[in-house]
C-alpha atoms as a PDB file:
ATOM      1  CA  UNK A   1      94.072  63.478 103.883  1.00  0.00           C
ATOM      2  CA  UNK A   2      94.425  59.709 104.863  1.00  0.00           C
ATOM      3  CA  UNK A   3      96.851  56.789 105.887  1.00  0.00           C
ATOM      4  CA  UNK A   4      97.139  53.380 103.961  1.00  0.00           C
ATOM      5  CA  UNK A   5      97.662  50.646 106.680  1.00  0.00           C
ATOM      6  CA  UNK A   6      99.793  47.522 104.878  1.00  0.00           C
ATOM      7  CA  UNK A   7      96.787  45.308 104.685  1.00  0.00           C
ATOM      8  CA  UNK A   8      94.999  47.960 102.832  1.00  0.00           C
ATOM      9  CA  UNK A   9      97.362  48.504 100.389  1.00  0.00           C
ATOM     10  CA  UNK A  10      98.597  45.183  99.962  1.00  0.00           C
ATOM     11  CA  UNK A  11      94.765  44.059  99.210  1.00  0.00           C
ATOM     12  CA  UNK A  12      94.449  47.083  96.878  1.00  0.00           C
ATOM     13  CA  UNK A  13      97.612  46.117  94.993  1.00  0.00           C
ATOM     14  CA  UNK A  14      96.192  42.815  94.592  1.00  0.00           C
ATOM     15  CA  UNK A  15      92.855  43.828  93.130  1.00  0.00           C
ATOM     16  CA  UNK A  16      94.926  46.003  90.699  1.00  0.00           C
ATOM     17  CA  UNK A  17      97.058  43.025  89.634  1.00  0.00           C
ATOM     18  CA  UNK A  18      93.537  41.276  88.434  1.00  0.00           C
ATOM     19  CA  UNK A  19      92.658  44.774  86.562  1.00  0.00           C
ATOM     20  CA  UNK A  20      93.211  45.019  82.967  1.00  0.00           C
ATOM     21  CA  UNK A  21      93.985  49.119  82.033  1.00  0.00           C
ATOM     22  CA  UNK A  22      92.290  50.683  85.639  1.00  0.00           C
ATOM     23  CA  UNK A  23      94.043  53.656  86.859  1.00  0.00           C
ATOM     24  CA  UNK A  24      91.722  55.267  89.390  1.00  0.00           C
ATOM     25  CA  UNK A  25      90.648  53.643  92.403  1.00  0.00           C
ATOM     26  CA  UNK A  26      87.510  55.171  93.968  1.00  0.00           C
ATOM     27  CA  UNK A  27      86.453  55.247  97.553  1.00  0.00           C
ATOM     28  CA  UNK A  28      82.909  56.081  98.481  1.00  0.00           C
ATOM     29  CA  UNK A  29      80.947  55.545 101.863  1.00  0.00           C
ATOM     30  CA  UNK A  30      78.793  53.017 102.048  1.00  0.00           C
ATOM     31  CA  UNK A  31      75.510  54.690 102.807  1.00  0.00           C
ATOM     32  CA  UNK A  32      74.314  51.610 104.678  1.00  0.00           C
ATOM     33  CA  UNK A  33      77.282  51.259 107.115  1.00  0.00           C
ATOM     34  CA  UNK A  34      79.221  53.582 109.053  1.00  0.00           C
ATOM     35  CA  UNK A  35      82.407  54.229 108.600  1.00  0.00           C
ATOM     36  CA  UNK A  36      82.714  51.114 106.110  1.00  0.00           C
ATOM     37  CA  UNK A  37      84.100  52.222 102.418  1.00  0.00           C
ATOM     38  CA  UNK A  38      83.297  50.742  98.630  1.00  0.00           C
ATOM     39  CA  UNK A  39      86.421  50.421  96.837  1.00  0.00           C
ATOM     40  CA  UNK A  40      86.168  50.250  93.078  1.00  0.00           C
ATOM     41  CA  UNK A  41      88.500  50.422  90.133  1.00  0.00           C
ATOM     42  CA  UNK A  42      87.821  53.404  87.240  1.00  0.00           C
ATOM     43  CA  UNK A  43      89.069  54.572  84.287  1.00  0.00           C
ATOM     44  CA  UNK A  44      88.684  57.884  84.534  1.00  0.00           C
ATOM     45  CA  UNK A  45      87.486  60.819  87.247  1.00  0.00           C
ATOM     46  CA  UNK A  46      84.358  62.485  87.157  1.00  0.00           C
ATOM     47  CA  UNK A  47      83.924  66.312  87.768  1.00  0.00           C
ATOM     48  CA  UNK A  48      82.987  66.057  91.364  1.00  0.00           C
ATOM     49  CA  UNK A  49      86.131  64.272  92.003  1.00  0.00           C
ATOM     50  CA  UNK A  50      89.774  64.894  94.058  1.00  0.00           C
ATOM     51  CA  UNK A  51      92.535  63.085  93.009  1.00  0.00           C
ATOM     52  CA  UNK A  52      94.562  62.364  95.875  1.00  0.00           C
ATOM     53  CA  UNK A  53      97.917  60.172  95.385  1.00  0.00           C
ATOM     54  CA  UNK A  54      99.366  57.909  98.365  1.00  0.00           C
ATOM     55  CA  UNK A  55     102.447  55.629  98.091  1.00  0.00           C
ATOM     56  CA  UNK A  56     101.607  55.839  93.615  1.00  0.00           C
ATOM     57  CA  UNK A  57      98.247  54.996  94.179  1.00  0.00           C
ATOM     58  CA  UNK A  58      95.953  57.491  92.772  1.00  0.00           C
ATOM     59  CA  UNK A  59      92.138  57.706  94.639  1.00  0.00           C
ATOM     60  CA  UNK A  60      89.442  59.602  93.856  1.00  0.00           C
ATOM     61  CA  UNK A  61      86.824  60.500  95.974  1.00  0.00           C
ATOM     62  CA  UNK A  62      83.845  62.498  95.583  1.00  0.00           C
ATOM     63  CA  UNK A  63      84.119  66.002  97.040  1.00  0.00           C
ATOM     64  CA  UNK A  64      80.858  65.813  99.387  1.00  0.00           C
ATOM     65  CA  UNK A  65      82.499  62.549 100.896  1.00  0.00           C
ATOM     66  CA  UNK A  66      86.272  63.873 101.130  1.00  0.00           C
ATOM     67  CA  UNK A  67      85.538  65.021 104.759  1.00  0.00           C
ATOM     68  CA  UNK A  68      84.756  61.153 106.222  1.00  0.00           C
ATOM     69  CA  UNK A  69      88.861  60.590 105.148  1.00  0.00           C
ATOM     70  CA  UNK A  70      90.053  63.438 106.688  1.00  0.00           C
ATOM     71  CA  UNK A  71      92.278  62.613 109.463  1.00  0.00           C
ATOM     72  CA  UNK A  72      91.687  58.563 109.282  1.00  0.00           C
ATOM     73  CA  UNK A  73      93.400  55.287 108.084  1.00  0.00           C
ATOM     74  CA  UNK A  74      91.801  53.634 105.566  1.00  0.00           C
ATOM     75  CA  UNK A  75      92.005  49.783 106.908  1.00  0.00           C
ATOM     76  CA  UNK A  76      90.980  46.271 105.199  1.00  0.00           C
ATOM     77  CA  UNK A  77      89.492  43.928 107.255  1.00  0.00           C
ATOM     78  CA  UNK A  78      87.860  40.363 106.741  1.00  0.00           C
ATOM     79  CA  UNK A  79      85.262  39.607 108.592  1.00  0.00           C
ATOM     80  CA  UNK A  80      84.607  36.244 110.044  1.00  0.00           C
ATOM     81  CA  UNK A  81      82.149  35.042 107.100  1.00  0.00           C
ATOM     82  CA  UNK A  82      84.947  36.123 104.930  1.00  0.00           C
ATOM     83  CA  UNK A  83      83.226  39.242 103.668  1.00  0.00           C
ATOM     84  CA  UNK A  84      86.516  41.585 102.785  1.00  0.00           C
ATOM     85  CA  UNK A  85      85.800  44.925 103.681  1.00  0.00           C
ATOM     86  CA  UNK A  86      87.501  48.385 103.695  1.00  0.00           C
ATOM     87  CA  UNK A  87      86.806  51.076 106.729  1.00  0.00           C
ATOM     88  CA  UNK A  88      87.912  54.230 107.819  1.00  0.00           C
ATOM     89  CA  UNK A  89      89.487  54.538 111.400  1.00  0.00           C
END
């Protein structure tokens, strides 16, 4: 489906750390920006969902959006303003 790079997963770890009980973390295209992602943390998966499992981390992802992963690396990258952002690449 998709590669973690290191800085992705090391910033996803980190926002996991600062989670209380969140198991699901759910990517979704930002409709504004190409190619740039929304990461949030979820409880639970909704019935338009895939579960897809990299390196113990378990995303979901909406099944109209899975194709935009296909075949990428999902990348964080900080801008200059220091606006933290996730992208597909």
């Amino acid at each position: 489906m998709f590669v973690l790079t290191e800085a992705a997963k090391a910033e996803i770890q980190n926002r996991l750390e600062l989670s209380d009980s969140t198991k699901f973390i759910r990517l979704q295209m930002r409709k504004s920006c190409f190619l740039k992602v929304k990461l949030t943390l979820e409880g639970s998966i909704q019935d338009n969902d895939s579960e897809i499992v990299k390196d113990k981390l378990h995303f979901i992802i909406d099944k109209g959006e899975c194709h935009y992963f296909r075949d990428k690396k999902l990348d964080f990258i900080p801008d200059q303003t220091g606006f933290k952002q996730f992208e597909v690449i």
